[in-house]
Protein backbone atom coordinates (compact mmCIF):
# COMPACT_ATOMS: atom_id res chain seq x y z
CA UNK A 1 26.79 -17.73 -2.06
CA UNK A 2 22.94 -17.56 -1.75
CA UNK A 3 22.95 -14.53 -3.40
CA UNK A 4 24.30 -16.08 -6.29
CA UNK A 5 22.13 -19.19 -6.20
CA UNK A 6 19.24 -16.86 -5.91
CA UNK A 7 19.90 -14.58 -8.76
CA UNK A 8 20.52 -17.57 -11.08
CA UNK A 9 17.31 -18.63 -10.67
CA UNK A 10 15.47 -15.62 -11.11
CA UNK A 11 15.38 -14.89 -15.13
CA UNK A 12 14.35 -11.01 -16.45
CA UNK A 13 12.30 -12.11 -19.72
CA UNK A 14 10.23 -14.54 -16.53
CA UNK A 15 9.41 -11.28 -14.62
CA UNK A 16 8.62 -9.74 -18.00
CA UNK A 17 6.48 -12.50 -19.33
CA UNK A 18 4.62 -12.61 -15.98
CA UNK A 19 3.67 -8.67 -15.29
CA UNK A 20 2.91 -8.89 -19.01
CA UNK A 21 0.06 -11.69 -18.25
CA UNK A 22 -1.04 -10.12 -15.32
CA UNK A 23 -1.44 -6.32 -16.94
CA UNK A 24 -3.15 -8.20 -20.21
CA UNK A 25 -5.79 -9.57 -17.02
CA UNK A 26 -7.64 -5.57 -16.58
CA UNK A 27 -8.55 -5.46 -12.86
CA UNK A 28 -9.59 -2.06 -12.46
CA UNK A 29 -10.96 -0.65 -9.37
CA UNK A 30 -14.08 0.22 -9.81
CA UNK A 31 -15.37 -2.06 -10.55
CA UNK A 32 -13.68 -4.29 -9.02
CA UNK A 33 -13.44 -7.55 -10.57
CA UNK A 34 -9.94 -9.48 -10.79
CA UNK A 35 -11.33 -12.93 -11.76
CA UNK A 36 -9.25 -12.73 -14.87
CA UNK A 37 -6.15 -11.21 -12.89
CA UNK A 38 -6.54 -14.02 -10.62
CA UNK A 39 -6.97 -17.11 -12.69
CA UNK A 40 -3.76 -15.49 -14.81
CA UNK A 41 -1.75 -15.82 -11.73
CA UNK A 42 -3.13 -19.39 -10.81
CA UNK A 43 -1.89 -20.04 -14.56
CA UNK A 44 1.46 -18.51 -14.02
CA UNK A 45 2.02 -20.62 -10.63
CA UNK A 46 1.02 -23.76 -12.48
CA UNK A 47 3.99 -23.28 -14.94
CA UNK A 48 6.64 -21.52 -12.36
CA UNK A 49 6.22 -23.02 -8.93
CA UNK A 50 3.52 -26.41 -9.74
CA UNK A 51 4.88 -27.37 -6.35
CA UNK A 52 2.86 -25.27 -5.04
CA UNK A 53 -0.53 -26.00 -3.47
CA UNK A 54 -2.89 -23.11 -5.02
CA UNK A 55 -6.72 -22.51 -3.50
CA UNK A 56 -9.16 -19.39 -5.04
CA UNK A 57 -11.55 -17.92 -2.50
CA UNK A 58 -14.18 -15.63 -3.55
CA UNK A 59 -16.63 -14.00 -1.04
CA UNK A 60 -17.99 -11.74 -3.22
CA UNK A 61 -18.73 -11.37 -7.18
CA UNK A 62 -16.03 -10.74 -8.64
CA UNK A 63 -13.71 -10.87 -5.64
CA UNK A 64 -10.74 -13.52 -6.21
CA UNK A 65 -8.16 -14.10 -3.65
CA UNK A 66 -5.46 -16.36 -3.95
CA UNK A 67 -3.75 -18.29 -1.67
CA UNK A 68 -0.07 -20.49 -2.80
CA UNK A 69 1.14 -22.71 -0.07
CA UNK A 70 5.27 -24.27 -0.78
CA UNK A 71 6.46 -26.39 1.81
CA UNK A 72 10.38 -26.77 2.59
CA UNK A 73 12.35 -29.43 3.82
CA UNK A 74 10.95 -29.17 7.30
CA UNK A 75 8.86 -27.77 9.81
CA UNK A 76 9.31 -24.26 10.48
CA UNK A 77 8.22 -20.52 10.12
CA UNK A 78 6.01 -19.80 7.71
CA UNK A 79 6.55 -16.48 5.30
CA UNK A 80 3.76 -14.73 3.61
CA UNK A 81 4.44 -12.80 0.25
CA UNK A 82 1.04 -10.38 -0.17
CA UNK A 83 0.10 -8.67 -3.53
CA UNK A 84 -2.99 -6.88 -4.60
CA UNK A 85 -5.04 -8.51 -8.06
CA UNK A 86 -6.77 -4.96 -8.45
CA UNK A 87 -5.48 -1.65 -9.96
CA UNK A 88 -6.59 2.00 -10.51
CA UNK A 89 -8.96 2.10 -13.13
CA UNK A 90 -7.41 1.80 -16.99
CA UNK A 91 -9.21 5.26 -18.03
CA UNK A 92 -8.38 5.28 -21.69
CA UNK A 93 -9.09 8.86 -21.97
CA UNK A 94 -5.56 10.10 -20.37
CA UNK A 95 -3.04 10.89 -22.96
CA UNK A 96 -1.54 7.06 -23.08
CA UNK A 97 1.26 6.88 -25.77
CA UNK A 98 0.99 2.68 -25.77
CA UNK A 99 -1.65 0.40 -25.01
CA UNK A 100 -2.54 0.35 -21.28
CA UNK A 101 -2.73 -3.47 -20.90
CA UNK A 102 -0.37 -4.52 -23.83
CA UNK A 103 2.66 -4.24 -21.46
CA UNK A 104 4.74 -2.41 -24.52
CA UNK A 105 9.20 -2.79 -22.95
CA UNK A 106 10.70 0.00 -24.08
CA UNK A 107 14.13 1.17 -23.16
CA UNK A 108 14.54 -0.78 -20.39
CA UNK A 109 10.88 0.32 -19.01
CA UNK A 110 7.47 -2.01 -18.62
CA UNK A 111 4.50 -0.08 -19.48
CA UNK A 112 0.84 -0.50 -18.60
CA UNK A 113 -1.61 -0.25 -15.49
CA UNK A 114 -0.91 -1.57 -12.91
CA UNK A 115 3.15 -2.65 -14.05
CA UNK A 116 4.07 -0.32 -11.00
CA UNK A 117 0.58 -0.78 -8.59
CA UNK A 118 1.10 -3.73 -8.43
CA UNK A 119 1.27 -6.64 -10.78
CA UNK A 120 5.45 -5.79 -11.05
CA UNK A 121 5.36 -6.31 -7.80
CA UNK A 122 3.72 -9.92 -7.27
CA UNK A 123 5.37 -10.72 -10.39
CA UNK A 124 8.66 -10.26 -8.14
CA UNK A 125 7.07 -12.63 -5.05
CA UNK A 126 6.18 -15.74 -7.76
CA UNK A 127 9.66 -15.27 -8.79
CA UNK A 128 10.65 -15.18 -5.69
CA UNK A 129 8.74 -18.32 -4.51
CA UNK A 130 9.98 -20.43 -7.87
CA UNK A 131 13.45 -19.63 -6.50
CA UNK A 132 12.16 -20.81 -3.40
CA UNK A 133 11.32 -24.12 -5.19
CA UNK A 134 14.45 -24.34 -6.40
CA UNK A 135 16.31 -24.62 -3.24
CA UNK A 136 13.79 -26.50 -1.14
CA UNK A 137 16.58 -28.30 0.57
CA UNK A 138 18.09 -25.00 2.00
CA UNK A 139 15.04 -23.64 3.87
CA UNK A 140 12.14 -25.10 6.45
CA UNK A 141 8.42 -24.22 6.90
CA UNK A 142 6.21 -22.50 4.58
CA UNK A 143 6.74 -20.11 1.67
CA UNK A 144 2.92 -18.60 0.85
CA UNK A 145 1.65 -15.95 -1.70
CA UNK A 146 -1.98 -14.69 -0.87
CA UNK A 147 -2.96 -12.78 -3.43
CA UNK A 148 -6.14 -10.08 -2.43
CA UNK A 149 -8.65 -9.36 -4.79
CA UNK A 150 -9.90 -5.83 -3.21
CA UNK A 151 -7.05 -3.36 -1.53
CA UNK A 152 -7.72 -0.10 -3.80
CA UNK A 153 -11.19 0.20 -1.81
CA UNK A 154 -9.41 -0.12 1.95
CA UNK A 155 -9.31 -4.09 1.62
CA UNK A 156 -12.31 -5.83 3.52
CA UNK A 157 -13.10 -8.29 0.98
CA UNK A 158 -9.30 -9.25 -0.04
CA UNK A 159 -6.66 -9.16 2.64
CA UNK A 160 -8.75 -8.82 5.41
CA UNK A 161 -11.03 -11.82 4.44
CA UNK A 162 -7.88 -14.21 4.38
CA UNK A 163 -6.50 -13.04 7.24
CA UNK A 164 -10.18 -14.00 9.07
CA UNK A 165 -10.80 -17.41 6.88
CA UNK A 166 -7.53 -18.91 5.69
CA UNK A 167 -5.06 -19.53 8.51
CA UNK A 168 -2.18 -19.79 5.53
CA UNK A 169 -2.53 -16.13 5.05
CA UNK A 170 -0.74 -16.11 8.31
CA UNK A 171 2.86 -15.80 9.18
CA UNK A 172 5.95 -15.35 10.78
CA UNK A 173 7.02 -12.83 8.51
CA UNK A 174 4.83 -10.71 5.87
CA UNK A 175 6.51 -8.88 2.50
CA UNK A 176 4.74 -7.23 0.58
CA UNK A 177 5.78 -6.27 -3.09
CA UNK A 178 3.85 -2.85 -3.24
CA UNK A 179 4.99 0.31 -4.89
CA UNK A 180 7.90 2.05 -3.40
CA UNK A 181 11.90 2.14 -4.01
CA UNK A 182 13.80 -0.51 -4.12
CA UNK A 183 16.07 1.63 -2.25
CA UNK A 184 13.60 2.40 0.53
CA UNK A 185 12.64 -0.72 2.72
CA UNK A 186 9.34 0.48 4.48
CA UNK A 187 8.43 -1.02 8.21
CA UNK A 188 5.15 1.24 9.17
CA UNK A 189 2.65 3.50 7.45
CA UNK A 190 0.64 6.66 9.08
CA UNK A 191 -2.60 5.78 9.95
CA UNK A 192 -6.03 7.95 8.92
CA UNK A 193 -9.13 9.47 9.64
CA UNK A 194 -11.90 10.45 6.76
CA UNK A 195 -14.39 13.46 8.08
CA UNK A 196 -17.70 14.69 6.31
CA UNK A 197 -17.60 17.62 7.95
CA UNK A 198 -21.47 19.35 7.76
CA UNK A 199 -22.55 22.47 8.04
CA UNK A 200 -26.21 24.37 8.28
CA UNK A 201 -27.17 27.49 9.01
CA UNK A 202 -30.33 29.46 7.64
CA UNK A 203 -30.77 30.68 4.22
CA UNK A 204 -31.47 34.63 3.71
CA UNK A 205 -30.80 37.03 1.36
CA UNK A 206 -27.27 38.26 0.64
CA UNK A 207 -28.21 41.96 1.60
CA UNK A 208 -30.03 41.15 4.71
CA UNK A 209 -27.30 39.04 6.32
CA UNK A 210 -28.85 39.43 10.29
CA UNK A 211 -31.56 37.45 9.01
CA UNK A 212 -29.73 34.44 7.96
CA UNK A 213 -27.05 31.94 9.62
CA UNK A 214 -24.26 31.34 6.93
CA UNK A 215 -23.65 27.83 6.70
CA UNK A 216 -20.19 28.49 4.97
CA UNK A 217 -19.02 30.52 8.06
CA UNK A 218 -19.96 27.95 10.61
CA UNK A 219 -17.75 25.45 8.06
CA UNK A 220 -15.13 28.03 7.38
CA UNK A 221 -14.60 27.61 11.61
CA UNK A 222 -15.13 24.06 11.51
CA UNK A 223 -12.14 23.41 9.18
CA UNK A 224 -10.18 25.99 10.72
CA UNK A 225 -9.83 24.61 13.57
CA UNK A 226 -9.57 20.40 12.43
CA UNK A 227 -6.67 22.84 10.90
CA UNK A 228 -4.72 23.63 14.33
CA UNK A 229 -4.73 19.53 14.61
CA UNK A 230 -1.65 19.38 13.10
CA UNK A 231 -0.34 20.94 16.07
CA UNK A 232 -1.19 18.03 18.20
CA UNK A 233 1.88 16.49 20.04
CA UNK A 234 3.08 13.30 19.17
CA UNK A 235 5.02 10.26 21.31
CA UNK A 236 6.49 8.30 19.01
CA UNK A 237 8.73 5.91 20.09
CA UNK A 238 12.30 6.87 19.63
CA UNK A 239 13.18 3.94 17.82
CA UNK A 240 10.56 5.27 14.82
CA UNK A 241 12.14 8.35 15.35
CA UNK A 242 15.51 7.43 14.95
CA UNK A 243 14.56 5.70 11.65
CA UNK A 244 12.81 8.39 10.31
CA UNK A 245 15.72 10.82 10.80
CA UNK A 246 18.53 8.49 9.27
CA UNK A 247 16.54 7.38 6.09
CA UNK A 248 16.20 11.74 5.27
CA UNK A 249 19.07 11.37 2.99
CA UNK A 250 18.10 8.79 0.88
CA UNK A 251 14.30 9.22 1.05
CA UNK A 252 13.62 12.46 0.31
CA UNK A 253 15.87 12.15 -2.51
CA UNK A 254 13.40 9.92 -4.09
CA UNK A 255 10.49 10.78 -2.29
CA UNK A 256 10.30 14.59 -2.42
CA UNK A 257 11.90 17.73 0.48
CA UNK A 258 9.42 17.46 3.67
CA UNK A 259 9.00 13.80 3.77
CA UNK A 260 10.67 13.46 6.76
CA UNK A 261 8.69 16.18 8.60
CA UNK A 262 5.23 14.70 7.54
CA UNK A 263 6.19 11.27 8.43
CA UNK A 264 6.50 12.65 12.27
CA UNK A 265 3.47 14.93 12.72
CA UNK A 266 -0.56 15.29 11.72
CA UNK A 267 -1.47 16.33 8.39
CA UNK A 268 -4.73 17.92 7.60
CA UNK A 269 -6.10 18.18 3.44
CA UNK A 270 -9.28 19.40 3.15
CA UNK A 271 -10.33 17.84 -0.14
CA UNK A 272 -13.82 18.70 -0.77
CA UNK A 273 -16.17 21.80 -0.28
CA UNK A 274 -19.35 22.43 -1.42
CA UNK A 275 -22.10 24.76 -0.65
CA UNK A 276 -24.21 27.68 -1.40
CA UNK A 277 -26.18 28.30 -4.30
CA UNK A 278 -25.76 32.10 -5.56
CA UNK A 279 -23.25 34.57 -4.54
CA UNK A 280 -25.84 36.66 -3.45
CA UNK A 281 -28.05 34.56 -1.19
CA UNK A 282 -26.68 33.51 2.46
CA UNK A 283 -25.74 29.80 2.22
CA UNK A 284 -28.04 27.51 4.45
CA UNK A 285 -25.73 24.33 4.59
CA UNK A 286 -22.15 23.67 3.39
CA UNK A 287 -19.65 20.25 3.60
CA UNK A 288 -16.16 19.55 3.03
CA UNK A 289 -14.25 16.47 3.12
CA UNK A 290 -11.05 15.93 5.15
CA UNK A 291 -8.50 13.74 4.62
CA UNK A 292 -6.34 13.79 8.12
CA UNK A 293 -2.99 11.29 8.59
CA UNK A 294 -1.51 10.40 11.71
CA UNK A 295 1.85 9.52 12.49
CA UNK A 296 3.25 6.37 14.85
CA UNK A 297 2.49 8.17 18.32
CA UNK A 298 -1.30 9.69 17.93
CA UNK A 299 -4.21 7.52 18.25
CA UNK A 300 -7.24 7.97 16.05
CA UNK A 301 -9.34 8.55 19.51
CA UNK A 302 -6.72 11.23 20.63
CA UNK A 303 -7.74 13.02 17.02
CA UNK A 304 -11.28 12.62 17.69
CA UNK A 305 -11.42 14.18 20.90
CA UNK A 306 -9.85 16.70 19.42
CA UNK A 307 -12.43 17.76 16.90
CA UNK A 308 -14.21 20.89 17.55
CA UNK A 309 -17.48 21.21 18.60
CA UNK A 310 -19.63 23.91 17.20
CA UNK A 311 -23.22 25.08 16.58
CA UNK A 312 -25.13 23.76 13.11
CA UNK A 313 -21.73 21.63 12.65
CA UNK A 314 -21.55 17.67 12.34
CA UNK A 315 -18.74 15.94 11.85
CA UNK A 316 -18.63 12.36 11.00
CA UNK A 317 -15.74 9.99 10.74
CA UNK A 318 -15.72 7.89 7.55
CA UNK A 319 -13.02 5.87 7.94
CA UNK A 320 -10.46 5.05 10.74
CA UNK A 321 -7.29 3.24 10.52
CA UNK A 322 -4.63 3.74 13.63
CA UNK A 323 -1.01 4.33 12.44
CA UNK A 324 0.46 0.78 12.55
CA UNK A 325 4.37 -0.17 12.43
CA UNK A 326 6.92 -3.44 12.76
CA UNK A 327 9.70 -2.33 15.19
CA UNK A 328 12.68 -1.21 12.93
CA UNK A 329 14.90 -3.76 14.93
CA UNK A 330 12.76 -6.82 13.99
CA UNK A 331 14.28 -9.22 13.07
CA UNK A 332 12.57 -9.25 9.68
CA UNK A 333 13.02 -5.47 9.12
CA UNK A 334 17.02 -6.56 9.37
CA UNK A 335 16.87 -9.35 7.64
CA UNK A 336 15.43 -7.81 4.29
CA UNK A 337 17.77 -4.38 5.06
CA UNK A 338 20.80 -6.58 5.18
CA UNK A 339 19.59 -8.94 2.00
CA UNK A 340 18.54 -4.63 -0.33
CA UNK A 341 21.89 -4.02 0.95
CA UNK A 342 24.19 -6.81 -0.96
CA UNK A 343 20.89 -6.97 -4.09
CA UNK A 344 21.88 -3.40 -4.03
CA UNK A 345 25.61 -2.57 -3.09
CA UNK A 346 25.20 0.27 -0.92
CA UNK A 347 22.49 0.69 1.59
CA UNK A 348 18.61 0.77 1.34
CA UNK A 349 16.77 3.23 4.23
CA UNK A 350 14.88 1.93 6.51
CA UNK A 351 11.82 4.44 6.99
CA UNK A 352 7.95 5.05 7.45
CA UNK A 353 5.98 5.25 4.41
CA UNK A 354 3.14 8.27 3.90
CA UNK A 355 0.56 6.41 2.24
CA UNK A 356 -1.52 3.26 3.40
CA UNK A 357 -1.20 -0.57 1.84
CA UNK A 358 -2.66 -4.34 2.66
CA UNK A 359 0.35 -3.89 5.48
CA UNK A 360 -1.94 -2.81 7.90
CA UNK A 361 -4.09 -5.14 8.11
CA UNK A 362 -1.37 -7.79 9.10
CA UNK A 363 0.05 -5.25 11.25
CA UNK A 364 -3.33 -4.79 13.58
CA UNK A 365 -3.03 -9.04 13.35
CA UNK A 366 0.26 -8.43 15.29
CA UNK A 367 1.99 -9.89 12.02
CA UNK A 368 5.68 -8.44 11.48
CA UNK A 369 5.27 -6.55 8.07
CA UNK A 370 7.19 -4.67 5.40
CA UNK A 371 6.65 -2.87 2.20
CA UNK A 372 9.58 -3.42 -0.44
CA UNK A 373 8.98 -3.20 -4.15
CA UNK A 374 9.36 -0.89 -7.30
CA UNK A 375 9.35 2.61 -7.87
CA UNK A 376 5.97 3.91 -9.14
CA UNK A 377 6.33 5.61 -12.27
CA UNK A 378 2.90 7.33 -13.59
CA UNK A 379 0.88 5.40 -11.06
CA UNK A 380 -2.73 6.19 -11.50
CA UNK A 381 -1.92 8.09 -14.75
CA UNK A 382 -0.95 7.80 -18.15
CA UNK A 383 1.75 5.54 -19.14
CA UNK A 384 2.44 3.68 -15.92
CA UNK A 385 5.90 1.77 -15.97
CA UNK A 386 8.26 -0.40 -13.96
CA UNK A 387 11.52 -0.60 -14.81
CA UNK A 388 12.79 -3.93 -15.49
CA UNK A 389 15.99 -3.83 -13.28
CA UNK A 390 14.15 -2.72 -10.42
CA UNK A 391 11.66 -5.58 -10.74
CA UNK A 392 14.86 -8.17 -10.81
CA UNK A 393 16.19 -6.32 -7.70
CA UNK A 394 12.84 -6.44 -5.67
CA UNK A 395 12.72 -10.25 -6.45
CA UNK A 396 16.23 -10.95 -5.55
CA UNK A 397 15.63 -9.15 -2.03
CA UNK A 398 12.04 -11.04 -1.61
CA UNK A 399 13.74 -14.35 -2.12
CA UNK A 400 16.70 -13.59 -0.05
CA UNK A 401 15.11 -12.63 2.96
CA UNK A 402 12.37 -15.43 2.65
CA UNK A 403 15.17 -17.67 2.60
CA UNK A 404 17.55 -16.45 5.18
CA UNK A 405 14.38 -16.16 7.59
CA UNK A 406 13.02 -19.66 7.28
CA UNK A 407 16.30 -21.30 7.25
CA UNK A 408 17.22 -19.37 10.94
């Protein structure tokens, strides 16, 4: 019955009209400015949910968050929808076949940056608080949507900052509408490290090699063995496990063979080498960058103590983030499964996801957290799109498990 009331209130040519606004509002990262992106959304609350109580908080140039509070019928729990205002940059050079911020529908399909990454996405979570609204009677506590004005560059100035200065940005309950499946409801994410891995040796000539130190060897052994990390065992708890193995089918169908196996174990990319200057002269420093991910089950300190040690080699960690993850029997995580499920008609898998969002930061809060929105089509690239069914059925399944939760 719920179901029903939910989807009436939720209206396709809304969600349109709303990404539409939001892509028109460029918030490309770099730079980094989503005052536009954010007053569009304060002007798109004001029309859809003016119940709502909306504050802007900016503690940098440029940096808009935004925080919507809805009260229901009671006291209660409070649920926090979380978006990102910023996107990858436009870069009007790729091969775009429509405008990048005209939001052209074609076919069924939303194009423009940042329709996928993610202004689809907290397009769904104002839907989904307006049907909140609209069925204040049936629920108790607090319905919230804290918008983050900086997530593309790791998040300090956007979720982080409302998490440490606007207790509304906390909850009972987080969902977060970034890119995904609708079919794939995601309760964890690995966590990283980022090395600048340095080498330096002692330049000589290329013909009189005992008279240098090659800098590229001593690197060459360096990254060799951060290599033989991937090796390193991991505890995860079965639970993860378990969750991991079941969602395979469905997954990997959308998210590639081997997603499975990365989700459980270390992964090493070495993204970045430089060094030397001729072919024939012995290099005197080198430097690569590595990108390594850790699954539920290895800590970032277990990594580190695991990085070599070597002569004329320094390695120094750029950024840390510990794997973080909601307990797949939360009550949230089967809430939301249960609510994909019926939005659906067949089952959504419940799984890890690969890459990092704003979900960690509520997660290392001790905030219950998920990831559930639309599929990413051309994210980062040219012609970026959502499709327009998928945005319905993320909304649907936002709303429905906000309201099932708060009226428990």
């Amino acid at each position: 019955m719920m179901l029903a009331a939910i989807r009436a209130a939720i209206d396709d040519a809304e969600l349109i009209d709303w990404t539409r606004r939001l892509v028109a509002a460029a918030s490309p990262n770099p730079p980094g400015d989503v005052i536009a992106a954010a007053d569009a959304a304060c002007a798109i609350l004001a029309e859809a949910v003016p119940a709502a109580r909306v504050t802007l908080h900016e503690p940098a140039p440029g940096i808009r968050n935004l925080v919507a509070v809805l009260a229901g019928a009671a006291p209660g729990r409070r649920v926090v929808f979380n978006g990102h205002l910023d996107t990858f940059p436009v870069n009007e050079a790729l091969p775009w076949t429509v405008p990048p911020l005209a939001g052209v529908l074609r076919e069924g399909r939303l194009y423009g940056r940042g329709t996928a990454d993610m202004k689809g996405g907290i397009a769904c979570s104002i839907a989904a608080l307006a049907a909140l609204a609209r069925h204040r009677g049936a629920w108790r506590g607090e319905a919230v949507l804290a918008l983050a004005g900086d997530e593309e560059s790791m998040g300090p100035l956007g979720t982080k900052w409302l998490l440490d200065h606007v207790p509304e940005a906390r909850g009972d309950a987080v969902i977060i509408g970034d890119a995904g499946s609708p079919r794939v409801l995601r309760f964890g994410e690995k966590g990283f490290l980022w090395l600048e891995v340095e080498a330096r040796g002692r330049a000589a000539h290329g013909a009189h090699v005992h008279l240098g130190e090659n800098a590229l060897d001593r690197l060459s052994e360096a990254l060799d063995a951060i290599r033989a990390l991937r090796r390193l065992p991991v505890a995860a708890p079965p639970a993860v496990a378990a969750a991991i193995a079941a969602a395979q089918p469905i997954s990997e169908a959308l998210s590639g063979p081997g997603e499975a196996a990365v989700l459980g174990q270390v992964t090493v990319n070495i993204g970045r080498i430089a060094g030397g200057t001729s072919t024939n002269l012995v290099p005197a420093e080198a430097r690569a960058g590595v990108d390594i991910r850790l699954p539920v089950g290895v800590t970032c300190a277990a990594v580190e103590a695991a990085l070599p040690r070597l002569p004329g080699v320094t390695i120094r960690v750029l950024r840390r983030f510990e794997p973080n993850h909601t307990a797949p029997d939360h009550e949230l995580v089967r809430i939301a499964a249960a609510a994909a499920g019926r939005v659906l008609g067949s089952a959504c898998a419940v799984n890890m996801r690969v890459g990092g969002s704003d979900s960690r930061w509520f997660r290392m809060a001790g905030l219950p957290t998920i990831v559930y929105g639309p599929t990413p089509f051309g994210m980062g690239g040219p012609d970026e799109y959502v499709r327009i069914e998928e945005l319905r059925q993320v909304a649907e399944v936002h709303a429905l498990t906000a309201l099932e939760f708060l009226a428990a």
